[in-house]
C-alpha atoms as a PDB file:
ATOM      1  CA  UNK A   1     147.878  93.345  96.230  1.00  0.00           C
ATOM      2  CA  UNK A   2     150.611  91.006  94.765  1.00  0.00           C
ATOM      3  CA  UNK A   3     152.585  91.466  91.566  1.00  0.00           C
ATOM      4  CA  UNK A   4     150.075  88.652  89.690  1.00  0.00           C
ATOM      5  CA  UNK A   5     147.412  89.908  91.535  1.00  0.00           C
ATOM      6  CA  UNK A   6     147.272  93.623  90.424  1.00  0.00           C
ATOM      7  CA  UNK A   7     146.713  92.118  86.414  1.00  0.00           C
ATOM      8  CA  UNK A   8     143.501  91.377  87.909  1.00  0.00           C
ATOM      9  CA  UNK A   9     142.836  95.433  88.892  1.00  0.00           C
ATOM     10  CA  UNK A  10     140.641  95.787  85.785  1.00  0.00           C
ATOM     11  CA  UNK A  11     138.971  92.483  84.938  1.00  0.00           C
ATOM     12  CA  UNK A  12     139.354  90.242  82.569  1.00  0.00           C
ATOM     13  CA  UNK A  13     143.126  89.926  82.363  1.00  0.00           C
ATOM     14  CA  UNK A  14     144.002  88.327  79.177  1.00  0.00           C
ATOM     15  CA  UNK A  15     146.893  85.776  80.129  1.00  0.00           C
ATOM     16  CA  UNK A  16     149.117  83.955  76.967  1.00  0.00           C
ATOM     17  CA  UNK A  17     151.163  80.615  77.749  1.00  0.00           C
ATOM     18  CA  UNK A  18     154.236  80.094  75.714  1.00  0.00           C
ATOM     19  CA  UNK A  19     156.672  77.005  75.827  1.00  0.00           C
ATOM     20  CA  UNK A  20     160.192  78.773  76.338  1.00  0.00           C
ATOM     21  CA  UNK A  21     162.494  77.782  73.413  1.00  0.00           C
ATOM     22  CA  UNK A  22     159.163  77.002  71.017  1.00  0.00           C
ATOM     23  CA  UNK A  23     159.194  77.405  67.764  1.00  0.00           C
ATOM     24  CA  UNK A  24     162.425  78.595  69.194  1.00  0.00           C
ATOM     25  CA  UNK A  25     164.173  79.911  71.436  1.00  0.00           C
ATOM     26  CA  UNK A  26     164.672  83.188  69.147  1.00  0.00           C
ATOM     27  CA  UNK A  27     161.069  83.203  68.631  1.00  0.00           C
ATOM     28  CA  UNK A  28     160.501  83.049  72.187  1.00  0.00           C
ATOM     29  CA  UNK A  29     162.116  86.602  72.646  1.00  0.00           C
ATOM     30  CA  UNK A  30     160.056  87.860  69.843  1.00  0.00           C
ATOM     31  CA  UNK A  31     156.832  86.400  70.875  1.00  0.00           C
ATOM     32  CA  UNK A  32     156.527  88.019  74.775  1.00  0.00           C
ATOM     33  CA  UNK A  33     156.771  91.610  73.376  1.00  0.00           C
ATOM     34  CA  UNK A  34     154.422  91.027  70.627  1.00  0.00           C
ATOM     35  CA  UNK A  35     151.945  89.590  72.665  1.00  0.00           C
ATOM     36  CA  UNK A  36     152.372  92.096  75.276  1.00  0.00           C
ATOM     37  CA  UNK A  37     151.881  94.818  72.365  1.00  0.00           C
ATOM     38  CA  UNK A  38     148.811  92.512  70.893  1.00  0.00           C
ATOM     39  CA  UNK A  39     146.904  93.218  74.597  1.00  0.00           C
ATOM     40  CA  UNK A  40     147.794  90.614  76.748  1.00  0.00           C
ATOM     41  CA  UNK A  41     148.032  91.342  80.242  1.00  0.00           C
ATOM     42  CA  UNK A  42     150.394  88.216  81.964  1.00  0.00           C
ATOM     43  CA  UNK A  43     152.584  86.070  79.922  1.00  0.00           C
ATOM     44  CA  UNK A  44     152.676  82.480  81.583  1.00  0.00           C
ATOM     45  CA  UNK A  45     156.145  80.958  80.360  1.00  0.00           C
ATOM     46  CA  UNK A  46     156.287  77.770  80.171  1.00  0.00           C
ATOM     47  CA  UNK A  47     160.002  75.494  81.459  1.00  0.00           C
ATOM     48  CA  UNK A  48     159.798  72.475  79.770  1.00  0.00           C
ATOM     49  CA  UNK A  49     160.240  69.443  81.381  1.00  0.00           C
ATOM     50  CA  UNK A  50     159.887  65.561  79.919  1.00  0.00           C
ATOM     51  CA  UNK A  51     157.255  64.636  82.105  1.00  0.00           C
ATOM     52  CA  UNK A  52     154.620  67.733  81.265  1.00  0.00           C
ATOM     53  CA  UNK A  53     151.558  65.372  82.806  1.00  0.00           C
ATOM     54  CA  UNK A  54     148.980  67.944  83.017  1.00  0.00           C
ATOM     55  CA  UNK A  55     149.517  69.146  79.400  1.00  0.00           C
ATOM     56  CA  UNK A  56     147.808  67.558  76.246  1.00  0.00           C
ATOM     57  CA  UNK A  57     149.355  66.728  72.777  1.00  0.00           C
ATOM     58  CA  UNK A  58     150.299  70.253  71.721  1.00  0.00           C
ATOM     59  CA  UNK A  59     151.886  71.301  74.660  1.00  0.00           C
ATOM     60  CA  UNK A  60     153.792  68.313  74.899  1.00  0.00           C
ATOM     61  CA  UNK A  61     154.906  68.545  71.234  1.00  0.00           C
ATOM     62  CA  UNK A  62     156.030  72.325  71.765  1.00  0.00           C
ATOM     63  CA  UNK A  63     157.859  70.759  75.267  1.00  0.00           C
ATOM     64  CA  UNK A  64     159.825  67.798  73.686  1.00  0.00           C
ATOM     65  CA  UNK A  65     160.945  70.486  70.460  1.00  0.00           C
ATOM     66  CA  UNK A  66     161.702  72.732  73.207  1.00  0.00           C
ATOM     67  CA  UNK A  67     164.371  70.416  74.667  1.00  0.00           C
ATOM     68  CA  UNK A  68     165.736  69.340  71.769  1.00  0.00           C
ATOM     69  CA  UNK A  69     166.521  73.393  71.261  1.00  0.00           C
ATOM     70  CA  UNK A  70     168.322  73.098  74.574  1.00  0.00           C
ATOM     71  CA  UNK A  71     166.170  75.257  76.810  1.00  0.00           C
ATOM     72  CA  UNK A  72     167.451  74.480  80.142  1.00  0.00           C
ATOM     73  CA  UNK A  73     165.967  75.979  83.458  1.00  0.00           C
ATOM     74  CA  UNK A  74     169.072  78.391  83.661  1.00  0.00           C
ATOM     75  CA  UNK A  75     168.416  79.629  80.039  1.00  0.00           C
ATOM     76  CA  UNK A  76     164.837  80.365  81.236  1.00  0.00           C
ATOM     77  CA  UNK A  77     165.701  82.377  83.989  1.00  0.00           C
ATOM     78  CA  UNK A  78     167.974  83.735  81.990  1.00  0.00           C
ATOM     79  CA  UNK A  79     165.542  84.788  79.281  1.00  0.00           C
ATOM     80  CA  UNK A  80     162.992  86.357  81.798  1.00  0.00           C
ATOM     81  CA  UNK A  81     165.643  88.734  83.050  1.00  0.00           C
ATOM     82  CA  UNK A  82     166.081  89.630  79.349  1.00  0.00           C
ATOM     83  CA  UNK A  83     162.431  89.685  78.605  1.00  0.00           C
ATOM     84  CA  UNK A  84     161.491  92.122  81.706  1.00  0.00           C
ATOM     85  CA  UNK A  85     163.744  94.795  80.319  1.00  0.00           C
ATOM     86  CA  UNK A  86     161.574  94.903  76.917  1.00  0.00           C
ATOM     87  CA  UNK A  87     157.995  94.659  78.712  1.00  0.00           C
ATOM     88  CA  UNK A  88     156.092  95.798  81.795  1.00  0.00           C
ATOM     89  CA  UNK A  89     153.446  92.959  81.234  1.00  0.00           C
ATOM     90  CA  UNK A  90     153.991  90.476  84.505  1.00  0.00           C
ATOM     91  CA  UNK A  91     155.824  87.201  83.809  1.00  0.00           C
ATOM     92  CA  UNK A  92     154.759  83.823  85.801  1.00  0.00           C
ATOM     93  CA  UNK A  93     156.755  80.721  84.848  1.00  0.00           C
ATOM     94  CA  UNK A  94     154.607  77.334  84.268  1.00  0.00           C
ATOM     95  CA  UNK A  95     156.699  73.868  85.325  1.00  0.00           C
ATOM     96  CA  UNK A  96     157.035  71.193  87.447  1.00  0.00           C
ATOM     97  CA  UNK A  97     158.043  70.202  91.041  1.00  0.00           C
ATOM     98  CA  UNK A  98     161.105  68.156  90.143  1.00  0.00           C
ATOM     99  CA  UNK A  99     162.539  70.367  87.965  1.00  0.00           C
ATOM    100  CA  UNK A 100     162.911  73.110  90.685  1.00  0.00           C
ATOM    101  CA  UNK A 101     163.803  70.704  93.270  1.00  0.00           C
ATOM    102  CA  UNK A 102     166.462  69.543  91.493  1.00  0.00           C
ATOM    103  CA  UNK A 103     167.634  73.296  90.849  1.00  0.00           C
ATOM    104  CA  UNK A 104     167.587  74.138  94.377  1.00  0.00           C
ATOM    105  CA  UNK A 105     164.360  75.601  95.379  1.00  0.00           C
ATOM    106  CA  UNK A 106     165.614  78.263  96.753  1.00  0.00           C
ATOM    107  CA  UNK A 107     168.356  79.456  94.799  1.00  0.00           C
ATOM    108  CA  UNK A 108     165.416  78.652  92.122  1.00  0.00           C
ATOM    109  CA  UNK A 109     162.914  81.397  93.693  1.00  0.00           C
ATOM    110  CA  UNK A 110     166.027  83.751  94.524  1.00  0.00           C
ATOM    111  CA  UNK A 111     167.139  84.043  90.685  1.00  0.00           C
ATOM    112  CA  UNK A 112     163.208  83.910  89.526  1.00  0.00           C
ATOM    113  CA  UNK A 113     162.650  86.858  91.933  1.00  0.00           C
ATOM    114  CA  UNK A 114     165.691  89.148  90.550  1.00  0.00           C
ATOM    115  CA  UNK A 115     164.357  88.199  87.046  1.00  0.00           C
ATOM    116  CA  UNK A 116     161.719  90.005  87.780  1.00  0.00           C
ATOM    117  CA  UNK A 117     159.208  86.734  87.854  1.00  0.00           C
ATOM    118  CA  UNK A 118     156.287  87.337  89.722  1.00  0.00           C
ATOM    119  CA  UNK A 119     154.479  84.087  90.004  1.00  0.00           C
ATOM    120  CA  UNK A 120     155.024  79.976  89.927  1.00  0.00           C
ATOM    121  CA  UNK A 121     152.859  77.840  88.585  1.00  0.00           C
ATOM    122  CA  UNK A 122     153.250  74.253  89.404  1.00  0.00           C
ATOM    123  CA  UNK A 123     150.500  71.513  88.177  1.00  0.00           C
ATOM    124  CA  UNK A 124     151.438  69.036  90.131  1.00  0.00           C
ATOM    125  CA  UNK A 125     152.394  70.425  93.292  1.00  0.00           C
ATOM    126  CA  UNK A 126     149.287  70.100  95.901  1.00  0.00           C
ATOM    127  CA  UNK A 127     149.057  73.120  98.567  1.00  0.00           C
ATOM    128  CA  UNK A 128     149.475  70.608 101.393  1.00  0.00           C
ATOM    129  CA  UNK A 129     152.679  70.296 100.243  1.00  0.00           C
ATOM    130  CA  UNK A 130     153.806  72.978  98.598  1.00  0.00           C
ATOM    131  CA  UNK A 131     154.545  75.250 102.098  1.00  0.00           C
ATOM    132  CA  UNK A 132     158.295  75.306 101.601  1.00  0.00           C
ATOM    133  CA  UNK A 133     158.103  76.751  98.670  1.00  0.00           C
ATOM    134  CA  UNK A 134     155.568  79.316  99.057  1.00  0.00           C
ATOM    135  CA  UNK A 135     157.280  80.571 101.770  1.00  0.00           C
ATOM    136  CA  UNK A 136     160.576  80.769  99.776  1.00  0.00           C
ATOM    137  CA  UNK A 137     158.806  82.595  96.801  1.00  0.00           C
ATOM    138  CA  UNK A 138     157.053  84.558  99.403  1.00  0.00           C
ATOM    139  CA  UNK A 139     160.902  85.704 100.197  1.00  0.00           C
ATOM    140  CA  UNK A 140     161.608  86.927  96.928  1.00  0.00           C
ATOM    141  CA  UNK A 141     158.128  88.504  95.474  1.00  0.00           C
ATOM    142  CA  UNK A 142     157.468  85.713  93.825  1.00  0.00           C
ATOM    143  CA  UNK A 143     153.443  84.485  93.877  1.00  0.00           C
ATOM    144  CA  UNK A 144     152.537  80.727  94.295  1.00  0.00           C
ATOM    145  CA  UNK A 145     149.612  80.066  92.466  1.00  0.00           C
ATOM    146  CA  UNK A 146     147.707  77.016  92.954  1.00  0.00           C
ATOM    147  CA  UNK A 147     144.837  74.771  90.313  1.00  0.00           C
ATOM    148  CA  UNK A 148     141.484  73.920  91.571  1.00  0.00           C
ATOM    149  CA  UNK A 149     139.542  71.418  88.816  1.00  0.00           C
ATOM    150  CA  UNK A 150     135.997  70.994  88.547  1.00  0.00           C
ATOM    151  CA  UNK A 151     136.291  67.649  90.937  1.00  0.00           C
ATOM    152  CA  UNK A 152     137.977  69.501  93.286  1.00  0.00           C
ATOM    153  CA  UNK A 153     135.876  69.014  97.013  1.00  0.00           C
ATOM    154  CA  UNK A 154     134.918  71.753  99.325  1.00  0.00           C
ATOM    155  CA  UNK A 155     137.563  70.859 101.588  1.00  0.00           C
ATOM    156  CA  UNK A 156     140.056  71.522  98.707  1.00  0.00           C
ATOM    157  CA  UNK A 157     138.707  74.755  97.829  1.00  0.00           C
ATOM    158  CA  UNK A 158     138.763  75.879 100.923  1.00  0.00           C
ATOM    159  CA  UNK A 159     142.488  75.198 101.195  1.00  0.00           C
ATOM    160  CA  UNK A 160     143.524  76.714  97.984  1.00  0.00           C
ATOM    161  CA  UNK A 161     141.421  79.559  98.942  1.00  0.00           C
ATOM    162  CA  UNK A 162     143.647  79.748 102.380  1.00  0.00           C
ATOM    163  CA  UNK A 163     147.283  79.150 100.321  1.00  0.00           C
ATOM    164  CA  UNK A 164     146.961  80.761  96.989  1.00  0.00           C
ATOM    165  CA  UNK A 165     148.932  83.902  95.890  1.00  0.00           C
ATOM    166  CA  UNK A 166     148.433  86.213  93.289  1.00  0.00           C
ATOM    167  CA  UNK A 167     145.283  84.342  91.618  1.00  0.00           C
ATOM    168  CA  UNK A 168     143.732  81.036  91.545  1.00  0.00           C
ATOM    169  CA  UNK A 169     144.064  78.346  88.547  1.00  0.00           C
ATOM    170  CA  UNK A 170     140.676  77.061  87.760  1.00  0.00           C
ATOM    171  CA  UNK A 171     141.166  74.446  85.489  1.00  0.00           C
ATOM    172  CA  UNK A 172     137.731  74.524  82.954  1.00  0.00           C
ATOM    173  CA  UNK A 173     137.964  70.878  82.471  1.00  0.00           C
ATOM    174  CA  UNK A 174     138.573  66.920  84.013  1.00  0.00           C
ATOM    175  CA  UNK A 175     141.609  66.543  81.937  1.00  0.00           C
ATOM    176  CA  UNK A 176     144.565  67.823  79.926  1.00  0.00           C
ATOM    177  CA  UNK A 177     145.129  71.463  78.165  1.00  0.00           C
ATOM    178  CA  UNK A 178     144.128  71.933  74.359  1.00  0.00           C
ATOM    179  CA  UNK A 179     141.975  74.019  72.517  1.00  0.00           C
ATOM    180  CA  UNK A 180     138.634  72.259  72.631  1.00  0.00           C
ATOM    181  CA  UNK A 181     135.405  72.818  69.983  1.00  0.00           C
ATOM    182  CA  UNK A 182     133.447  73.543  73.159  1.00  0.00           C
ATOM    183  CA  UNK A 183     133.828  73.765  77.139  1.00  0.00           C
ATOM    184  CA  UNK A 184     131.902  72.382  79.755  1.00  0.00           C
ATOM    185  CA  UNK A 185     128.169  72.671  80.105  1.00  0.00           C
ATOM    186  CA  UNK A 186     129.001  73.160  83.881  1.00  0.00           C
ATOM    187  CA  UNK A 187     131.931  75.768  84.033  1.00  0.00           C
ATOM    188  CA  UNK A 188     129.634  78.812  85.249  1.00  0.00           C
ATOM    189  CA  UNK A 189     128.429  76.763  88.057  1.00  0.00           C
ATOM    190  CA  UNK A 190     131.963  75.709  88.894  1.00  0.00           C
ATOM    191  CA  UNK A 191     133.489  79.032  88.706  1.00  0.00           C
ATOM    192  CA  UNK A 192     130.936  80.383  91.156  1.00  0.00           C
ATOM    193  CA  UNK A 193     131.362  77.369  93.885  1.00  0.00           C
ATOM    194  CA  UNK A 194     135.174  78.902  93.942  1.00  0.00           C
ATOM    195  CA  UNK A 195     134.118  82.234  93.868  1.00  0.00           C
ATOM    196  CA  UNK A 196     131.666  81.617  97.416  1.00  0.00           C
ATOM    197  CA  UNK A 197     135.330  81.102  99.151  1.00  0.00           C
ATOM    198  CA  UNK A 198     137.888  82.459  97.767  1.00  0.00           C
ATOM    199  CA  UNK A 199     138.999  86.124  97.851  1.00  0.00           C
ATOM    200  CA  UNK A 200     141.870  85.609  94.929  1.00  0.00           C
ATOM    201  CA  UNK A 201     140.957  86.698  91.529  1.00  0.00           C
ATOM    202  CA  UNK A 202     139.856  83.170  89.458  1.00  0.00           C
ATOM    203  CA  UNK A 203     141.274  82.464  85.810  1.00  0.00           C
ATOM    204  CA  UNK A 204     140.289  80.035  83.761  1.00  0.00           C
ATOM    205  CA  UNK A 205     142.595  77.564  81.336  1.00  0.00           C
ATOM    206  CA  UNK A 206     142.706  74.799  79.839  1.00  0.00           C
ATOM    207  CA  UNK A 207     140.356  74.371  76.521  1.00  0.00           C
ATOM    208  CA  UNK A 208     140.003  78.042  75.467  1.00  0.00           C
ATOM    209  CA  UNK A 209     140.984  78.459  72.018  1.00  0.00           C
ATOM    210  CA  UNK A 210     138.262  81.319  70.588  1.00  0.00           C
ATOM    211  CA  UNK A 211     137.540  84.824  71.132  1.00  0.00           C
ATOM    212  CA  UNK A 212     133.804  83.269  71.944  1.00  0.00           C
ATOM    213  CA  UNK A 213     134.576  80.729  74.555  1.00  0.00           C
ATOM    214  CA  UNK A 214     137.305  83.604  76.241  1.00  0.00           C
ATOM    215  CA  UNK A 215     134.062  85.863  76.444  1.00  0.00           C
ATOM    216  CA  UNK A 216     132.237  82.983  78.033  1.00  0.00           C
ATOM    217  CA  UNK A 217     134.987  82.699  80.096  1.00  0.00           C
ATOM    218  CA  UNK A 218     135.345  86.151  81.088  1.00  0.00           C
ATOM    219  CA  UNK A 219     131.558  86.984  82.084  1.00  0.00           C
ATOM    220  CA  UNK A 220     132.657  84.901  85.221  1.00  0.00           C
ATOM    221  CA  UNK A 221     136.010  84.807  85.833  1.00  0.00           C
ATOM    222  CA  UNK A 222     138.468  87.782  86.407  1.00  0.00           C
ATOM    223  CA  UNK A 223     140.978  86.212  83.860  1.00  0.00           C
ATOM    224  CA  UNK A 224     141.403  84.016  80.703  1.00  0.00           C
ATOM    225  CA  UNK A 225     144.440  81.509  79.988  1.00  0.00           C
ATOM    226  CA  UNK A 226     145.110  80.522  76.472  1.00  0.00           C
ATOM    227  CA  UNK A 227     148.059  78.370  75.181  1.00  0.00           C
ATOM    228  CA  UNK A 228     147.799  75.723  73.219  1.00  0.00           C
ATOM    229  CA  UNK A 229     145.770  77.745  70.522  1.00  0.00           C
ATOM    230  CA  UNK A 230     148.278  80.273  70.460  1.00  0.00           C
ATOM    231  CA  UNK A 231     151.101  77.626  70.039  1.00  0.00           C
ATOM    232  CA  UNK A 232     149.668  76.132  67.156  1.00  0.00           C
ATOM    233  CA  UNK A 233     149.362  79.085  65.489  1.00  0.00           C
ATOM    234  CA  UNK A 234     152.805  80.321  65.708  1.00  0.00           C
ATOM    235  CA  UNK A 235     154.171  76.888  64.644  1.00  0.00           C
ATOM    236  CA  UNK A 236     152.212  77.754  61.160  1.00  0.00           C
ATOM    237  CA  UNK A 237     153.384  81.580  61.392  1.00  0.00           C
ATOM    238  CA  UNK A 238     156.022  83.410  59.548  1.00  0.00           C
ATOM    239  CA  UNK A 239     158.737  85.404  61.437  1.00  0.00           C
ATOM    240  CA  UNK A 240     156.699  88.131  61.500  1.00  0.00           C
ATOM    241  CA  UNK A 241     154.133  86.333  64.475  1.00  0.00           C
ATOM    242  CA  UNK A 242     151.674  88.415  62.059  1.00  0.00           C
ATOM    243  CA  UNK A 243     148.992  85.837  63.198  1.00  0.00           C
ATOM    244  CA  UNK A 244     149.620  85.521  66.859  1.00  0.00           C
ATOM    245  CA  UNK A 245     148.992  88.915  66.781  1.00  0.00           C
ATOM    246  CA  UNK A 246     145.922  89.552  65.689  1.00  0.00           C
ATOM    247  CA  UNK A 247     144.461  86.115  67.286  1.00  0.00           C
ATOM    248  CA  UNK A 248     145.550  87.987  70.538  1.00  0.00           C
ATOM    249  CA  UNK A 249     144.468  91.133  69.413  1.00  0.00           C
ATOM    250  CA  UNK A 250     140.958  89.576  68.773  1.00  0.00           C
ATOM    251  CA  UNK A 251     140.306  87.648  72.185  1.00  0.00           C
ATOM    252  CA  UNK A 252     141.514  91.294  73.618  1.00  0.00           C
ATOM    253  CA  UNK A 253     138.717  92.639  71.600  1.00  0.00           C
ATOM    254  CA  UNK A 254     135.992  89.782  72.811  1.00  0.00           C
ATOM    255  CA  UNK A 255     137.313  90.895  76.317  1.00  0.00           C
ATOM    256  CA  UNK A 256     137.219  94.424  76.496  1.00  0.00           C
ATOM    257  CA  UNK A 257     133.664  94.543  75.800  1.00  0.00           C
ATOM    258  CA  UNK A 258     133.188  92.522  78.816  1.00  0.00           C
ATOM    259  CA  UNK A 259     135.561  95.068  81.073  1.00  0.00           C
ATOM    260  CA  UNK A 260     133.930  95.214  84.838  1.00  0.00           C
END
């Protein structure tokens, strides 16, 4: 079993995104531990990049202040190294294709790798063309994971089931991320259409922003993804992360019950 793919040992996995450099980039290296500490199994961290299409309005807020902090992919890779020698909780890195392609993919998945990064995740990168770089994370321990969406065909399933590392991405929604007052009517049956194919473990994102809709979540899935929740409430926060604590503390709760 893969680095990513042992969070899943004990489902559900509780997984955080955070924007790197959001609030800041101080708060960054505050936030990972905490959240670790708070119960969450994977932190997702998130490279900004101008272009963040699959990400709605507080994700792209937390991106564009992110930049203007100066988070650069080299300060990111530089931060993980940092980060993994303060927690045991797995790191995956969220961003986009260009952004590594213009870093040099491989040097990219070399440093990533001896940062102690276990997994990529990269929206907009399909699996029929993302071979090159699986096989260059593959190098360096590094897990590709790829997104299946509720409009995603049989065909496609079947060749994210073939080409996925560490877990599967199913995105909950047709659309963008951002906590949402409800999720789809649908999501169960969606869940288990993946679930007749694939082998990976399945977590869900995108629109999860309560301990109720995680537990929802997690009756199906093997893992939950929440971001833009958490975001929003450490741009309200004091130093402290007091808050993001116990939010993540409380969808660990709603999950534990649910422990399979």
């Amino acid at each position: 079993m893969s680095g990513l793919g042992s969070v899943f040992a004990h489902p559900p996995a509780l997984i955080a995104y955070l924007t790197v450099g959001y609030p800041s980039i101080a708060a960054t290296r505050k936030l990972v531990p905490l959240l670790a500490a708070a119960g969450c199994d994977m932190i997702e961290l998130g490279i900004p990049f101008s272009d963040p299409l699959a990400d709605g309005a507080t994700i792209q807020k937390a991106t564009h202040q992110a930049l203007l902090n100066g988070v650069t992919p080299p300060l990111c890779l530089d931060l993980a190294a940092e980060l993994r020698q303060h927690t045991a909780v797995p790191l995956a890195f969220m961003t986009y294709f260009n952004l590594l392609l213009n870093y040099g993919l491989a040097e990219f998945c070399a440093r990533a790798g001896a940062a102690g990064v276990g997994g990529l995740i990269i929206p907009d990168l399909p699996p029929d063309e993302g071979e090159e770089l699986r096989a260059l994370a593959r190098a360096h321990g590094v897990d590709l994971v790829y997104f299946l969406a509720p409009t995603s065909t049989d065909q496609r399933i079947r060749l994210v089931a073939d080409r996925a590392q560490g877990f599967i991405y199913l995105v909950s929604l047709t659309g963008v991320t951002g906590a949402r007052d409800s999720l789809p009517a649908d999501l169960e049956d969606f869940v288990a259409r993946v679930r007749r194919v694939a082998r990976q473990p399945l977590a869900v994102g995108f629109g999860i922003g309560t301990p109720e809709q995680a537990a929802r979540v997690a009756r199906v899935a093997d893992g939950v993804i929440v971001g833009s929740r958490l975001l929003q409430i450490a741009e309200q926060d004091d130093d402290s992360f007091s808050q993001v604590a116990a939010f993540a503390r409380g969808l660990k709760s709603a999950l534990a019950s649910l422990e399979r």
